[in-house]
Each structure stands twice: as structure tokens, then as C-alpha cells.
PDB file of N, CA and C in Angstrom:
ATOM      1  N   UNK A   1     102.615 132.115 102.290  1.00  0.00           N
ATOM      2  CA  UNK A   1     102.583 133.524 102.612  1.00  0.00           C
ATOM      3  C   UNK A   1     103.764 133.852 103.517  1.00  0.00           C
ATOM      4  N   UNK A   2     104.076 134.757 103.303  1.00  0.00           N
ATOM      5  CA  UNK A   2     105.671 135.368 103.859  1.00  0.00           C
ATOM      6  C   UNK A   2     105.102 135.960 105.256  1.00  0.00           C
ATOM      7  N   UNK A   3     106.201 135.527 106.347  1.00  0.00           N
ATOM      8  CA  UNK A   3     105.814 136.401 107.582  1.00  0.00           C
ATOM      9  C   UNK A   3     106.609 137.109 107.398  1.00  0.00           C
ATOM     10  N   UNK A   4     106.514 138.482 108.694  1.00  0.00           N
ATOM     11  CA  UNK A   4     107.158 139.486 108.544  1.00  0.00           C
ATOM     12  C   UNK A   4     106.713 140.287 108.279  1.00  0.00           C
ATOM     13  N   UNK A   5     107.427 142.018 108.627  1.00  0.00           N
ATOM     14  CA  UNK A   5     106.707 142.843 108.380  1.00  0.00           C
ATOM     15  C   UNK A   5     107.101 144.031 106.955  1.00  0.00           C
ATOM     16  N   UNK A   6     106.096 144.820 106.560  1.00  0.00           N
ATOM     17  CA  UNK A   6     106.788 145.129 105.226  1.00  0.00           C
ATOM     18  C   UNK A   6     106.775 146.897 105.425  1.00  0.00           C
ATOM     19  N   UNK A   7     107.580 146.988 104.470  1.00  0.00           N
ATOM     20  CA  UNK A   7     107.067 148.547 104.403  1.00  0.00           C
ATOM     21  C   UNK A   7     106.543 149.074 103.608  1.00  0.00           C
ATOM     22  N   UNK A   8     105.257 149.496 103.556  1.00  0.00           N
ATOM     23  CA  UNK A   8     104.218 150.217 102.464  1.00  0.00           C
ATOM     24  C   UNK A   8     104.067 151.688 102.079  1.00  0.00           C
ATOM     25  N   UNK A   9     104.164 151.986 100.887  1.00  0.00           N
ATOM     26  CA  UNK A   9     103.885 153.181 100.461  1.00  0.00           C
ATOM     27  C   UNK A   9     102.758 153.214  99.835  1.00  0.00           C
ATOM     28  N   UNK A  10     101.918 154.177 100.535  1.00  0.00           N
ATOM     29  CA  UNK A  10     100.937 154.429  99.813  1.00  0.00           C
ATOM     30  C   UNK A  10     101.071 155.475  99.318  1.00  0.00           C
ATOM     31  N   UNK A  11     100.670 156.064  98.109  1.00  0.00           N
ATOM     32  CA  UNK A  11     100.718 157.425  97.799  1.00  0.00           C
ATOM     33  C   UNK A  11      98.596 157.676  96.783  1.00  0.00           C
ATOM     34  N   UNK A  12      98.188 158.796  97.441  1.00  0.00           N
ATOM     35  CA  UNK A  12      96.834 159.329  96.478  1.00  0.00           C
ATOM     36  C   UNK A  12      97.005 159.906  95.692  1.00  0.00           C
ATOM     37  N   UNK A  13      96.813 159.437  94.428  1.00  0.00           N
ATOM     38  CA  UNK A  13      96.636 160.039  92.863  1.00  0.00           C
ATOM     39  C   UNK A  13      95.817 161.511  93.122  1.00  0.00           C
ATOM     40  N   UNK A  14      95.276 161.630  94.180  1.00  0.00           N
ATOM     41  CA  UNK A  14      93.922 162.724  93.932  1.00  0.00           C
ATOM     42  C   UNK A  14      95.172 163.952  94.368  1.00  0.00           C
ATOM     43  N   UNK A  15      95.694 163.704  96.140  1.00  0.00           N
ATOM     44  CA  UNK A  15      96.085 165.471  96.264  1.00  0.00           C
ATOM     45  C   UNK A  15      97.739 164.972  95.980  1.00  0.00           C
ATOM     46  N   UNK A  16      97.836 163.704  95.747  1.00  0.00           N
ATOM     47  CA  UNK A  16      99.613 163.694  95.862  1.00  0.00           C
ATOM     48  C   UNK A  16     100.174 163.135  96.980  1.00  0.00           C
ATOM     49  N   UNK A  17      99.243 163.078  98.167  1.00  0.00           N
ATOM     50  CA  UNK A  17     100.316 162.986  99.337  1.00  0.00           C
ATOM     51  C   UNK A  17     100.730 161.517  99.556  1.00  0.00           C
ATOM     52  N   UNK A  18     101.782 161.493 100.285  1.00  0.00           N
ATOM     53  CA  UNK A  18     102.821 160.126 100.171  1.00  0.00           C
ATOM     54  C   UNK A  18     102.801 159.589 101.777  1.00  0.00           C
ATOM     55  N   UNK A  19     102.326 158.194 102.266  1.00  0.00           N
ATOM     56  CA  UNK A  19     102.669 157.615 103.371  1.00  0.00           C
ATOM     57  C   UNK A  19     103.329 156.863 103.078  1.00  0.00           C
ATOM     58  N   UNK A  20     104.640 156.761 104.334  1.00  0.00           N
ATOM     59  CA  UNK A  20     105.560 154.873 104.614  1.00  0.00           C
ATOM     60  C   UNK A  20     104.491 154.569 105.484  1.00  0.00           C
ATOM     61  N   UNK A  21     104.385 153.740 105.332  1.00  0.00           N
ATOM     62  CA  UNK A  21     104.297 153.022 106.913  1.00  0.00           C
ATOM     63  C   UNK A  21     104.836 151.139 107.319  1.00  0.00           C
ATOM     64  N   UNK A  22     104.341 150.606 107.988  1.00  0.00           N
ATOM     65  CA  UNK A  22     104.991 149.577 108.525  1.00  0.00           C
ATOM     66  C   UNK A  22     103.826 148.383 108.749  1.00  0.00           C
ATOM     67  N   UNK A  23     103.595 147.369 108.432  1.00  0.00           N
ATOM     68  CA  UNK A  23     102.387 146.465 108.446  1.00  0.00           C
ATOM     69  C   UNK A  23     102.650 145.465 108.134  1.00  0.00           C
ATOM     70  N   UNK A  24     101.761 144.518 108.613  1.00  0.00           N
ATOM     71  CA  UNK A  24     101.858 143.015 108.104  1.00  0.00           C
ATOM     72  C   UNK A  24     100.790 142.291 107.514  1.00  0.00           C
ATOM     73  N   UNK A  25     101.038 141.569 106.641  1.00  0.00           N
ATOM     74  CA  UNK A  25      99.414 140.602 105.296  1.00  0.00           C
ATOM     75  C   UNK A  25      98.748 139.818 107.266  1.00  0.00           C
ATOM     76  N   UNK A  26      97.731 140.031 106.570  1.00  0.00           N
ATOM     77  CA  UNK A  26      96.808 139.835 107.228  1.00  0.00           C
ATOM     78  C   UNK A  26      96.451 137.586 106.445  1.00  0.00           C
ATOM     79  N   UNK A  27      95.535 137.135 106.850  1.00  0.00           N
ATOM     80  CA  UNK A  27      95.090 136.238 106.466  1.00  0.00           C
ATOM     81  C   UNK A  27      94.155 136.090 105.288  1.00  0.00           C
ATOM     82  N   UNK A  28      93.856 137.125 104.760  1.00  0.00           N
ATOM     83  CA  UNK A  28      93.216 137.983 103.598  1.00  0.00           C
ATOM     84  C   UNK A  28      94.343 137.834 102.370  1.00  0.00           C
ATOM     85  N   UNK A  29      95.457 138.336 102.589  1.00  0.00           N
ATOM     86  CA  UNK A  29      96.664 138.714 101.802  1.00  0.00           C
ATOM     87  C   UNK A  29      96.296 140.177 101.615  1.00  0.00           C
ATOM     88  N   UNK A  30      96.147 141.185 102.607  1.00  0.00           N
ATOM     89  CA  UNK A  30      95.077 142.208 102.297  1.00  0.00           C
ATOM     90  C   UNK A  30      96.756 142.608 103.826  1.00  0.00           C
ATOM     91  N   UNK A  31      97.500 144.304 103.738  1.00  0.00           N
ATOM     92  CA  UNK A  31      98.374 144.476 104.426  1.00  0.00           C
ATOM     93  C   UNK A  31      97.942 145.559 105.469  1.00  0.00           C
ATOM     94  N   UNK A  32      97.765 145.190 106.846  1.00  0.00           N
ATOM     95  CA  UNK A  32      97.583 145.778 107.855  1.00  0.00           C
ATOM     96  C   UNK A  32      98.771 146.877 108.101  1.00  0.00           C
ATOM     97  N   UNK A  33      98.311 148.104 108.452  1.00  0.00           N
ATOM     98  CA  UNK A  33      98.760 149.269 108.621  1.00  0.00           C
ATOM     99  C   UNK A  33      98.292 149.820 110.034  1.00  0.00           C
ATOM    100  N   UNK A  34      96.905 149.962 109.671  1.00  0.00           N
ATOM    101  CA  UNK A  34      95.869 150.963 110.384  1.00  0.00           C
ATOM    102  C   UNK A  34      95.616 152.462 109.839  1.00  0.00           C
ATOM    103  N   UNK A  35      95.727 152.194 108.284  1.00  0.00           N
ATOM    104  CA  UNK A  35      95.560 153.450 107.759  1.00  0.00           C
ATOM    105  C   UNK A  35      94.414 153.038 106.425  1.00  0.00           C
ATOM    106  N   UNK A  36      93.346 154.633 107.580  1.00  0.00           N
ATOM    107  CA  UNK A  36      91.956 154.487 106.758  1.00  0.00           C
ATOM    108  C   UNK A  36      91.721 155.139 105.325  1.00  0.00           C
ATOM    109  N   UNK A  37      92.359 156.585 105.472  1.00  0.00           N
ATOM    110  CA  UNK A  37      92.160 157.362 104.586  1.00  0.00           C
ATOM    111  C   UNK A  37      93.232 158.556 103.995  1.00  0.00           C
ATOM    112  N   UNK A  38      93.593 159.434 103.098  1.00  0.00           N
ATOM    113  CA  UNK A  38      94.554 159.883 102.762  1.00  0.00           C
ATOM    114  C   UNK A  38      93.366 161.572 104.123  1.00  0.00           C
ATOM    115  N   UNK A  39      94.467 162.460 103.909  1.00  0.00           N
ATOM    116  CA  UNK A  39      93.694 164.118 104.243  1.00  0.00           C
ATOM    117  C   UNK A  39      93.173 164.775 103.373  1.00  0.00           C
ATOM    118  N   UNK A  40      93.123 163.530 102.320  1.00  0.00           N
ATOM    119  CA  UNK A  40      91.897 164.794 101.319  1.00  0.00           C
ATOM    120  C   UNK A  40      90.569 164.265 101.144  1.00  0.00           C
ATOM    121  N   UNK A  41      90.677 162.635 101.581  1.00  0.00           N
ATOM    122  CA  UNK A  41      89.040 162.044 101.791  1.00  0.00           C
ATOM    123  C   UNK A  41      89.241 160.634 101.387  1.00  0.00           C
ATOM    124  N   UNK A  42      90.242 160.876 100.413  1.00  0.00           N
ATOM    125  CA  UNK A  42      90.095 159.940  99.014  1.00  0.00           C
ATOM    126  C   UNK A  42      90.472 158.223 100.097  1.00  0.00           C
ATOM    127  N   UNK A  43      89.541 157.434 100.374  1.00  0.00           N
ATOM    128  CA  UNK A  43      89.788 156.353 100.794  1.00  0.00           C
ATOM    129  C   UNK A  43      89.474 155.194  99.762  1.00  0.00           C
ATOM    130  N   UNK A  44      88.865 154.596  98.463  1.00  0.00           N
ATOM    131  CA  UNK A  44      89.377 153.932  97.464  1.00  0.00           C
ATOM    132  C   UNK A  44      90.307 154.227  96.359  1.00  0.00           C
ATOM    133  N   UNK A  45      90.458 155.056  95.927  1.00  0.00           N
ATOM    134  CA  UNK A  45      91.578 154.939  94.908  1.00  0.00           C
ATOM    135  C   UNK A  45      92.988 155.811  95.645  1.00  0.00           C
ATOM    136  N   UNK A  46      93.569 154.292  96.001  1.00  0.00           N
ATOM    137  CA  UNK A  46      95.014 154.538  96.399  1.00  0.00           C
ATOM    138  C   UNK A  46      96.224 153.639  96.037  1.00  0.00           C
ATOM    139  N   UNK A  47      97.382 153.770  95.671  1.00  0.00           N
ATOM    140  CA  UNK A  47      98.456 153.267  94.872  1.00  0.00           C
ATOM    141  C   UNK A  47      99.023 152.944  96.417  1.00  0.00           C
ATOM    142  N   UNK A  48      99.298 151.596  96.235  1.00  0.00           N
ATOM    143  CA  UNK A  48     100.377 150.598  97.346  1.00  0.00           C
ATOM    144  C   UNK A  48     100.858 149.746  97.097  1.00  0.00           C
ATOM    145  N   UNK A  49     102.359 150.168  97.341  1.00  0.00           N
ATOM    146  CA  UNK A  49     103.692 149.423  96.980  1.00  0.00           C
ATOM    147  C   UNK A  49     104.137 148.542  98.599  1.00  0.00           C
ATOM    148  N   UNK A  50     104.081 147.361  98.149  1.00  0.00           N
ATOM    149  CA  UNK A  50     104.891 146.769  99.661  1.00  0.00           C
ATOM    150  C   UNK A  50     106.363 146.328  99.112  1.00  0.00           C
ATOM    151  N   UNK A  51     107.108 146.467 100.394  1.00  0.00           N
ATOM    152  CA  UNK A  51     108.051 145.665 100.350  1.00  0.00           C
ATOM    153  C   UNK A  51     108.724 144.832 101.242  1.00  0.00           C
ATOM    154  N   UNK A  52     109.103 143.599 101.199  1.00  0.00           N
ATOM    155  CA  UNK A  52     109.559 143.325 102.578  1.00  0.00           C
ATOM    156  C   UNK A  52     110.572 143.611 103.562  1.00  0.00           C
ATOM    157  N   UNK A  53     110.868 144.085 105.101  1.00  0.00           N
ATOM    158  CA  UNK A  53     111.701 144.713 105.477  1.00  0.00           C
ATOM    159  C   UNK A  53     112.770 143.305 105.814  1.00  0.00           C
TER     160      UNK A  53
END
């Protein structure tokens, strides 16, 4: 597993809206952010792209 931190885009299929943010894989392989939910509710179906910085 790669250390380091990545940069993630999440974007919600439901209203559209687009986060970067900045996080690192956890011991899971699962990528820590601290981001729960989009502003329209939608907290399972969300599209996330990592990449490493």
C-alpha cells in the first residue's frame, strides 16, 4: 500500500456537485478525507477518483 497523500474527487450523480479534497488510505484501503455527505443528502451513491499527489 502506497503512503502518502492523494487527491480525491468526489463528484454526486444525484445534484452534480463536485469536491477535491486531500486524504490518505486508511488500513481498510478505504481513503480518509472527513467527508460524510454531498448538500443534497446523497451519502451512498458517490463517484471517487483518487490520485496520488
Amino acid at each position: 500500500m502506497a503512503e502518502g497523500r492523494y487527491r480525491i474527487v468526489i463528484r454526486c450523480p444525484v445534484c452534480k456537485e463536485k469536491y477535491i479534497l486531500r486524504g490518505r488510505r486508511n488500513e481498510n484501503g478505504e481513503y480518509e478525507t472527513g467527508f460524510k455527505r454531498c448538500v443534497c443528502g446523497n451519502e451512498e451513491n458517490l463517484n471517487v477518483d483518487a490520485t496520488l499527489e
